[in-house]
N, C-alpha and C. Protein backbone atom coordinates (compact mmCIF):
# COMPACT_ATOMS: atom_id res chain seq x y z
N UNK A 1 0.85 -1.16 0.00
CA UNK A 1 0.00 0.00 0.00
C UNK A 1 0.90 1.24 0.00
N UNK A 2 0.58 2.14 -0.86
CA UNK A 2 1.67 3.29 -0.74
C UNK A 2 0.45 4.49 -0.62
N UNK A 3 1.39 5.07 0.11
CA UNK A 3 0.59 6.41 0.59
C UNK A 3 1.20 7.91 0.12
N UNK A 4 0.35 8.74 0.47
CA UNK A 4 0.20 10.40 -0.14
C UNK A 4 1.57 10.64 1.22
N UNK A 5 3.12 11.00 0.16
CA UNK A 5 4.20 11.51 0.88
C UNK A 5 3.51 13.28 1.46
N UNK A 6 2.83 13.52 1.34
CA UNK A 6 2.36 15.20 1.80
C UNK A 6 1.16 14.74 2.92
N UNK A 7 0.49 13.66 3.09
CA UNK A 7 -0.80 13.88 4.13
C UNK A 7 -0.95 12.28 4.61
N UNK A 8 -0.01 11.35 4.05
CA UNK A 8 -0.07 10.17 4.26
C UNK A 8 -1.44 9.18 4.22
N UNK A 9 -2.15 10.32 2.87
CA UNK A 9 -3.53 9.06 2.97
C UNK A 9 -2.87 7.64 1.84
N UNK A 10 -3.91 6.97 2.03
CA UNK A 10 -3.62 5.89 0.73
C UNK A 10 -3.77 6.85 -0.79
N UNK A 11 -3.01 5.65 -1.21
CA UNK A 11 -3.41 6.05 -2.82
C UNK A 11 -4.07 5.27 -3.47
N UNK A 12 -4.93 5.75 -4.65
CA UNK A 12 -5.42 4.94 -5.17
C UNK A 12 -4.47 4.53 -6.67
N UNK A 13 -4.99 3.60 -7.67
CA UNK A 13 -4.25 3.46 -8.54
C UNK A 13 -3.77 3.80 -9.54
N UNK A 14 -4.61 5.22 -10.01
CA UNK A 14 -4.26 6.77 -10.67
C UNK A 14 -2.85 7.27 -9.90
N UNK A 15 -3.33 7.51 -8.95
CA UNK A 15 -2.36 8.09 -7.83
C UNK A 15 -0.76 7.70 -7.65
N UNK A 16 -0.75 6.30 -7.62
CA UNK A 16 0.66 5.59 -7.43
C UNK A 16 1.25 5.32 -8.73
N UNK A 17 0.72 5.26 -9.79
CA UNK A 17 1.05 5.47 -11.50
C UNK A 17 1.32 7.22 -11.80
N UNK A 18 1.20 7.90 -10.96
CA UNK A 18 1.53 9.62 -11.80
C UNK A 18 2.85 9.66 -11.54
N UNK A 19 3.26 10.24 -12.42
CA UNK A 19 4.83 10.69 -12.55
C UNK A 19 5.22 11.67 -12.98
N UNK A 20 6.51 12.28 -13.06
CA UNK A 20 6.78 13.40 -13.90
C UNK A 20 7.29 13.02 -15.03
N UNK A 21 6.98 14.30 -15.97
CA UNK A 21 7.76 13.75 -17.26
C UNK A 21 9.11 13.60 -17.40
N UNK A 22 9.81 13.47 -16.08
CA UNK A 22 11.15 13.34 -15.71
C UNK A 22 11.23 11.71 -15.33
N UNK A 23 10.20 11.31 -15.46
CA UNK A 23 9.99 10.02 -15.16
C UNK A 23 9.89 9.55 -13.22
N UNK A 24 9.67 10.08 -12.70
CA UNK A 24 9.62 10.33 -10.80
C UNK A 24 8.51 9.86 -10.27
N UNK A 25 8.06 9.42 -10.10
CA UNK A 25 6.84 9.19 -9.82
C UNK A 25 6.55 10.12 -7.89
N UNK A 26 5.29 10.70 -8.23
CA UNK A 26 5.18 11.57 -7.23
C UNK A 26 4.39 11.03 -6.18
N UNK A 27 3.60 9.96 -6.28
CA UNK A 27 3.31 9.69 -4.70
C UNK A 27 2.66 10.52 -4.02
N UNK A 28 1.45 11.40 -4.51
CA UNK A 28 0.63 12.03 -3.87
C UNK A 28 -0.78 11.80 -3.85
N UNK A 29 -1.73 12.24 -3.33
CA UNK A 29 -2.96 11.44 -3.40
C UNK A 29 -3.62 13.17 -4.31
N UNK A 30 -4.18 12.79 -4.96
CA UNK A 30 -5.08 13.76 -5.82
C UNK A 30 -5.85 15.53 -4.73
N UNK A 31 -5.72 15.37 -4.04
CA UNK A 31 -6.05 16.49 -2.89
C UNK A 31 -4.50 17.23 -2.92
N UNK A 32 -3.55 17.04 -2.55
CA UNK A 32 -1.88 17.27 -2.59
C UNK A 32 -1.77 17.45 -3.77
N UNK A 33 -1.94 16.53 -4.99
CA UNK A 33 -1.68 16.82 -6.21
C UNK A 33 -2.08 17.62 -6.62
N UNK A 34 -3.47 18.36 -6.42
CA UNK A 34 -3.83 19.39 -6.83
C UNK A 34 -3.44 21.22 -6.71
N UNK A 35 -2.48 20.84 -5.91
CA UNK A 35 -1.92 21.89 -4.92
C UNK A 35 -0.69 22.40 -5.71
N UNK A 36 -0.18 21.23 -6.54
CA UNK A 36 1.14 21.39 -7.72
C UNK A 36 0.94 21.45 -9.24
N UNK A 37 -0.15 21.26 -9.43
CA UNK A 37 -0.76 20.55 -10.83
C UNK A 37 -0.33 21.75 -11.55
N UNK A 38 -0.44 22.93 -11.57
CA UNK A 38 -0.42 23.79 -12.29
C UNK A 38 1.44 24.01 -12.51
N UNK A 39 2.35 23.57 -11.62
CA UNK A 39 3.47 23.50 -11.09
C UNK A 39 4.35 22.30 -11.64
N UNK A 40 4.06 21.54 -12.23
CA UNK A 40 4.31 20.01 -12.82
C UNK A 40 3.72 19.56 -13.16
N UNK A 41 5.03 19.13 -14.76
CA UNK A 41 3.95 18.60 -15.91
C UNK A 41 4.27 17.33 -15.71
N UNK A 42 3.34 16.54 -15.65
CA UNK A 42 3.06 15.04 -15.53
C UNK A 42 2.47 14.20 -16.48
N UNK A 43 2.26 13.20 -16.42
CA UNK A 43 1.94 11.94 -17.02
C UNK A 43 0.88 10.71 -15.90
N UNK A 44 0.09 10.82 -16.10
CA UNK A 44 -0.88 10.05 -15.57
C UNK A 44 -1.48 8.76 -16.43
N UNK A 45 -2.25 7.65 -16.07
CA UNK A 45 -2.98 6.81 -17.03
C UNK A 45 -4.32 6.79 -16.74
N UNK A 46 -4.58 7.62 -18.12
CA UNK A 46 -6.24 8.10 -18.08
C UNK A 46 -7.23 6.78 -17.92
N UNK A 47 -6.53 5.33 -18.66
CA UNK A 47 -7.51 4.53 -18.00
C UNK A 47 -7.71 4.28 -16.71
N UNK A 48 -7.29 5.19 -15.83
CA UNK A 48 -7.16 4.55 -14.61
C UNK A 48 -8.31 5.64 -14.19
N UNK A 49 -8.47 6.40 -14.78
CA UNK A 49 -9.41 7.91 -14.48
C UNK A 49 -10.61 7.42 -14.14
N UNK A 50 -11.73 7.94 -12.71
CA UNK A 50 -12.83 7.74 -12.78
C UNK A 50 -13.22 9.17 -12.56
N UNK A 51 -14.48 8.77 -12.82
CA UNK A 51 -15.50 10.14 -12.27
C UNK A 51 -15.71 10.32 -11.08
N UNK A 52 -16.26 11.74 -10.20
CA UNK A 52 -16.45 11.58 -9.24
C UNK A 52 -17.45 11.02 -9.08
N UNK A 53 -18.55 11.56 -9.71
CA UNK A 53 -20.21 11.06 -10.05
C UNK A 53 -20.33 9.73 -10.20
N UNK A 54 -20.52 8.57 -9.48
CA UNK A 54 -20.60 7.38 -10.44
C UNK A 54 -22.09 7.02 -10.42
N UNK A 55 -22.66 6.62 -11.39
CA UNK A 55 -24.15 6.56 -11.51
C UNK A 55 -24.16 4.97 -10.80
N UNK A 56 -25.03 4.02 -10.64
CA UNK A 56 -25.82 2.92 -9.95
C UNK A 56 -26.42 2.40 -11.12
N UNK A 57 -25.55 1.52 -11.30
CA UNK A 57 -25.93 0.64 -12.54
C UNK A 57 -27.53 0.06 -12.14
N UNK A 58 -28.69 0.30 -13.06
CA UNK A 58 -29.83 -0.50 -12.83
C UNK A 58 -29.97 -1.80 -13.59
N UNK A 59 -30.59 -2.66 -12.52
CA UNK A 59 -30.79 -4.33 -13.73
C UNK A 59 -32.07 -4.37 -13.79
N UNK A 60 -32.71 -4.86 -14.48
CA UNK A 60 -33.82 -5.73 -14.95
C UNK A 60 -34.05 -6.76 -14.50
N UNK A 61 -34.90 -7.16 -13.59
CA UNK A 61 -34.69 -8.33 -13.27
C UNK A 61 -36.01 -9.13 -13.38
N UNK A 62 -36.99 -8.03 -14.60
CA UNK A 62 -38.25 -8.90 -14.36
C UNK A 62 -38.61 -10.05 -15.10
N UNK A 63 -37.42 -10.39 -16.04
CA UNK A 63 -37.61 -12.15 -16.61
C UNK A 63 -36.24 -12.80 -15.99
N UNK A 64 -35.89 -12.73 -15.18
CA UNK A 64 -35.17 -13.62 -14.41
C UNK A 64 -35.81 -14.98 -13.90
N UNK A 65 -35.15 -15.82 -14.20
CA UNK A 65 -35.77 -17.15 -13.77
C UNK A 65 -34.59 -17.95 -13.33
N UNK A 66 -35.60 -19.00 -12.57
CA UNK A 66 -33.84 -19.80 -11.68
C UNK A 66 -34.10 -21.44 -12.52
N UNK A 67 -34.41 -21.31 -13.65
CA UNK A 67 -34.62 -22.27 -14.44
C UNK A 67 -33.10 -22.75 -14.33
């Protein structure tokens, strides 16, 4: 588990993948990171990107059968 070197929360897996384009990886949790962003240019992996919003997937479940 690696944690935010500025506030020591966890990171998530955006978080422990950012680096600089110096290749460094910075080890901050996105709250801290935001504090430099404008300050260092980085490299992140957008698949790793979520939203804050996440919607609640709905199912269908009215032809479900335990056939």
């Amino acid at each position: 588990m690696t944690r935010c070197t500025a506030c020591d929360d966890e990171l998530d897996d955006l978080e422990t993948t950012r680096k600089t384009t110096e290749g460094e990886y910075l080890d901050m949790c996105g709250t801290c990171y935001a504090t430099i962003d404008e300050m260092v240019d980085t490299i992140s992996r957008e698949d790793l990107e979520t939203s804050e919003i996440i919607s609640p997937q709905v199912f269908d479940f009215s032809n479900w059968s335990d056939d």
